[in-house]
C-alpha atoms as a PDB file:
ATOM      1  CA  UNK A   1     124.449 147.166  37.339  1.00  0.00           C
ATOM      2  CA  UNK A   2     121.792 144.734  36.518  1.00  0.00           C
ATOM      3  CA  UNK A   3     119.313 143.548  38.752  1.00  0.00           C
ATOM      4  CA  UNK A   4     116.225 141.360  37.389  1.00  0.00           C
ATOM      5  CA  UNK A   5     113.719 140.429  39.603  1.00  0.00           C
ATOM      6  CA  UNK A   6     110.431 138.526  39.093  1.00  0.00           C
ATOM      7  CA  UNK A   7     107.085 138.490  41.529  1.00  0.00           C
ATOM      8  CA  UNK A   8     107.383 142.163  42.628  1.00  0.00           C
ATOM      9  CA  UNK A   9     103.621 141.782  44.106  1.00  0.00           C
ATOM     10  CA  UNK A  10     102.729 138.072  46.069  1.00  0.00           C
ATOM     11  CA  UNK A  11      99.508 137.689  47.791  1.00  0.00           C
ATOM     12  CA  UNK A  12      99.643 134.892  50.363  1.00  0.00           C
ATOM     13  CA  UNK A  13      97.208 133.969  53.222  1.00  0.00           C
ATOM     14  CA  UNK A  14      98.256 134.517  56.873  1.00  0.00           C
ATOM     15  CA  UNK A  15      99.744 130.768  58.037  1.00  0.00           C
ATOM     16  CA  UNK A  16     101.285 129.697  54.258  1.00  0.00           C
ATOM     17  CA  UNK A  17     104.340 128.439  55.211  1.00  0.00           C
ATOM     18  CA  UNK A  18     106.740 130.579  53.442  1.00  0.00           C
ATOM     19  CA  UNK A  19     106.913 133.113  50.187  1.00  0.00           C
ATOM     20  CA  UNK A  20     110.527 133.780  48.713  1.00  0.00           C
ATOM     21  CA  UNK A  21     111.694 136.288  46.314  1.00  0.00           C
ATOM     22  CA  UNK A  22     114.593 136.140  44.246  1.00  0.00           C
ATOM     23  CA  UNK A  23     117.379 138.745  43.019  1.00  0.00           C
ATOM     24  CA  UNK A  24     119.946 138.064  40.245  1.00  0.00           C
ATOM     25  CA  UNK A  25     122.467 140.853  39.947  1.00  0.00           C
ATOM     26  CA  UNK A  26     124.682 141.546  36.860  1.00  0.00           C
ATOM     27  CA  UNK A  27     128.120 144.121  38.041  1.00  0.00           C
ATOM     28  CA  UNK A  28     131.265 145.167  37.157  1.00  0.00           C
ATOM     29  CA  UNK A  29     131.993 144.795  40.823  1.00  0.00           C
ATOM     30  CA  UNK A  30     130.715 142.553  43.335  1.00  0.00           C
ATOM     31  CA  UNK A  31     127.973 144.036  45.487  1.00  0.00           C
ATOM     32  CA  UNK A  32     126.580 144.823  48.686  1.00  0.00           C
ATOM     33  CA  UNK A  33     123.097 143.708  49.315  1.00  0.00           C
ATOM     34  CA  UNK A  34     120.683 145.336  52.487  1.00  0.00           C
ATOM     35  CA  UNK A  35     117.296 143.902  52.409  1.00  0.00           C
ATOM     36  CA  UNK A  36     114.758 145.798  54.282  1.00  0.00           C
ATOM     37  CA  UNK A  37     111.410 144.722  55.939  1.00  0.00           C
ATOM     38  CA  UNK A  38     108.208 146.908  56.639  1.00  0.00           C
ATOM     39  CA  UNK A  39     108.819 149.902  58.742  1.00  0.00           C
ATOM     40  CA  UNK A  40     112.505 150.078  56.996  1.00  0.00           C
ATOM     41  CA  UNK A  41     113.516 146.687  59.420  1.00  0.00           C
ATOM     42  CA  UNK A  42     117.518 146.074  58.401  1.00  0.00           C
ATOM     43  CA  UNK A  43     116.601 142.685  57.500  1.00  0.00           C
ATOM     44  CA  UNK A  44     120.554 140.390  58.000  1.00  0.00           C
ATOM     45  CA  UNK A  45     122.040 137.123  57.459  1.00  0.00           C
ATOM     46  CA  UNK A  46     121.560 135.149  61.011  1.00  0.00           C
ATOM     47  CA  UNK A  47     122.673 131.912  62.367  1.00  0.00           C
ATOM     48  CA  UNK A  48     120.235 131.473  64.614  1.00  0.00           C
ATOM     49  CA  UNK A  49     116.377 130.497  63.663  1.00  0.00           C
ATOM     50  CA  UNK A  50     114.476 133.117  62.624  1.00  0.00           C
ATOM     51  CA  UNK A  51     111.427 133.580  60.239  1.00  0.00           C
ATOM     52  CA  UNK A  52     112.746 135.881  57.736  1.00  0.00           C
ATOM     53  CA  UNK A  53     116.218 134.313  55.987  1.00  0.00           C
ATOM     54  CA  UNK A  54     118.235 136.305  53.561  1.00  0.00           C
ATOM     55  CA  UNK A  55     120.888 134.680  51.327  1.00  0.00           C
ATOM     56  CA  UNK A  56     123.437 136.125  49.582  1.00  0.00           C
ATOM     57  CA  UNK A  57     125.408 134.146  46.626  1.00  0.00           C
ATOM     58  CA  UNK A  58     129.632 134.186  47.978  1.00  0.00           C
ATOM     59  CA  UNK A  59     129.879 135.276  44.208  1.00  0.00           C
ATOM     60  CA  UNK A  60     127.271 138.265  45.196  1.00  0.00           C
ATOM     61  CA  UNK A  61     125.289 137.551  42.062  1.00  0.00           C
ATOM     62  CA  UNK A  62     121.999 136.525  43.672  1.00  0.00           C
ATOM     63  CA  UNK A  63     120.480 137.471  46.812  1.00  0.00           C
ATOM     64  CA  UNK A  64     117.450 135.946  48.065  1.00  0.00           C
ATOM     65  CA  UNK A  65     115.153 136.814  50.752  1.00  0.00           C
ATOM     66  CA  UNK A  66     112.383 134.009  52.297  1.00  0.00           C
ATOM     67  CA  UNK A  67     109.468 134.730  55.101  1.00  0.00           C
ATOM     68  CA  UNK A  68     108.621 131.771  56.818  1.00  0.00           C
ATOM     69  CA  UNK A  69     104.994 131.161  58.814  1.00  0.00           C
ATOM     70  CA  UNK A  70     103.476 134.065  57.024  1.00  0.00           C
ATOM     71  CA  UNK A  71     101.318 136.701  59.537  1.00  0.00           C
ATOM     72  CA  UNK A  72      99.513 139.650  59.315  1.00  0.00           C
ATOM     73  CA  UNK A  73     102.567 141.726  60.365  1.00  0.00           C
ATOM     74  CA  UNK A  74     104.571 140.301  57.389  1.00  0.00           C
ATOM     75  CA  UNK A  75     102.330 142.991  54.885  1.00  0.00           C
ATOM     76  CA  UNK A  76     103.639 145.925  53.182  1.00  0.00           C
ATOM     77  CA  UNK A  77     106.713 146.861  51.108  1.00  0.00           C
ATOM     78  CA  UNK A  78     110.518 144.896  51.400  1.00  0.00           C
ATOM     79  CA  UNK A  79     113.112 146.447  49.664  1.00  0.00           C
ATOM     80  CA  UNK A  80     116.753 145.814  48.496  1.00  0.00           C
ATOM     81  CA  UNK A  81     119.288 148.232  48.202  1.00  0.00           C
ATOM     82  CA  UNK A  82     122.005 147.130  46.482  1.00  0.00           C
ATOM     83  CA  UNK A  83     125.554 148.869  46.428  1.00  0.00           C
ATOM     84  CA  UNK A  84     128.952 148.706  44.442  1.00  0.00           C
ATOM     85  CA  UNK A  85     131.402 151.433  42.940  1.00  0.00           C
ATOM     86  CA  UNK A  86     129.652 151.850  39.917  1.00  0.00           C
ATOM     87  CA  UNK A  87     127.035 153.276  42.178  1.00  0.00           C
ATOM     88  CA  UNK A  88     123.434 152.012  43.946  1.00  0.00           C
ATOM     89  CA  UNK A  89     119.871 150.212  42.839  1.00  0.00           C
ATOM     90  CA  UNK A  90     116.857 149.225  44.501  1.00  0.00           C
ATOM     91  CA  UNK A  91     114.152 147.051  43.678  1.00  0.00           C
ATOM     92  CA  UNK A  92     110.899 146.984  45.372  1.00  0.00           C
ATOM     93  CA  UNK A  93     108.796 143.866  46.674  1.00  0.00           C
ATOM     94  CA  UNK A  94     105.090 144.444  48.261  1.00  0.00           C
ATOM     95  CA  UNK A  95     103.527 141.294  50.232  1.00  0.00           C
ATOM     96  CA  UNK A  96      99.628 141.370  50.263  1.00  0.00           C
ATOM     97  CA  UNK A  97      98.684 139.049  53.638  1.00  0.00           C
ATOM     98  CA  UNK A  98      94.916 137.627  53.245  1.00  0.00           C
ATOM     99  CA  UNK A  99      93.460 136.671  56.361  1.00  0.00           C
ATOM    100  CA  UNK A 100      93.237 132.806  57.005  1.00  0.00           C
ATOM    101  CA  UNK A 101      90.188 130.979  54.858  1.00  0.00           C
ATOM    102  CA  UNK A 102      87.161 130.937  57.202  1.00  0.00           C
ATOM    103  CA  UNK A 103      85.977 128.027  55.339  1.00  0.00           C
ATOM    104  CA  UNK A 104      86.374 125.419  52.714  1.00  0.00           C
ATOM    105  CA  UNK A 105      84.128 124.725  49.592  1.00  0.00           C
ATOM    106  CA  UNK A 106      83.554 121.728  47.842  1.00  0.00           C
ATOM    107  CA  UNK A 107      81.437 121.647  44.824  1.00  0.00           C
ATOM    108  CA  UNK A 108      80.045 118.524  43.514  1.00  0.00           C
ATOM    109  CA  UNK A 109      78.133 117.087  40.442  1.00  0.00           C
ATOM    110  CA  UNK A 110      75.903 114.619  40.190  1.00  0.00           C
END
């Protein structure tokens, strides 16, 4: 099994209104994907609003997971476990929350 993965570390300030990573897997056998949050949070595929939305491909070859309304309690590590009979892989994801921009700088010349 396969799994390639880019922006393993985002930074992002607390309000940006979303960050999204991406997972393509490459298997034998068609997968099962568990993404999990801070604290080890199961995080699932929902109907109903919520801010963090995982997608999974029908063909199981990409998974995605996407935070929307970024806060200070979306920081720390999300993983993905991802299952199939040829066995199990994870891949790691760590979200660095800045606090919101006190204030804004302009710099002119003249």
């Amino acid at each position: 099994m396969l799994l390639v993965t880019k922006n393993e570390a985002v930074a992002v300030n607390k309000g940006d209104r979303s960050v999204e990573w991406v997972v393509n897997v490459a298997a034998l056998s068609q997968p099962k994907f568990v993404w999990y949050g801070p604290n080890c949070t199961v995080l699932q595929e929902r109907d109903e609003p919520t801010r963090h939305k995982v997608y999974t491909s029908a063909t199981g070859t990409v998974t995605k997971l996407k935070i929307y309304n970024i806060s200070m309690a979306d920081r720390g590590m999300y993983q993905l476990q991802v299952r199939n009979k040829e066995g199990e892989e994870w891949a790691y994801f760590t979200l660095n929350v800045k606090g919101e921009a006190r204030f804004a700088m302009v710099i002119m010349f003249t």
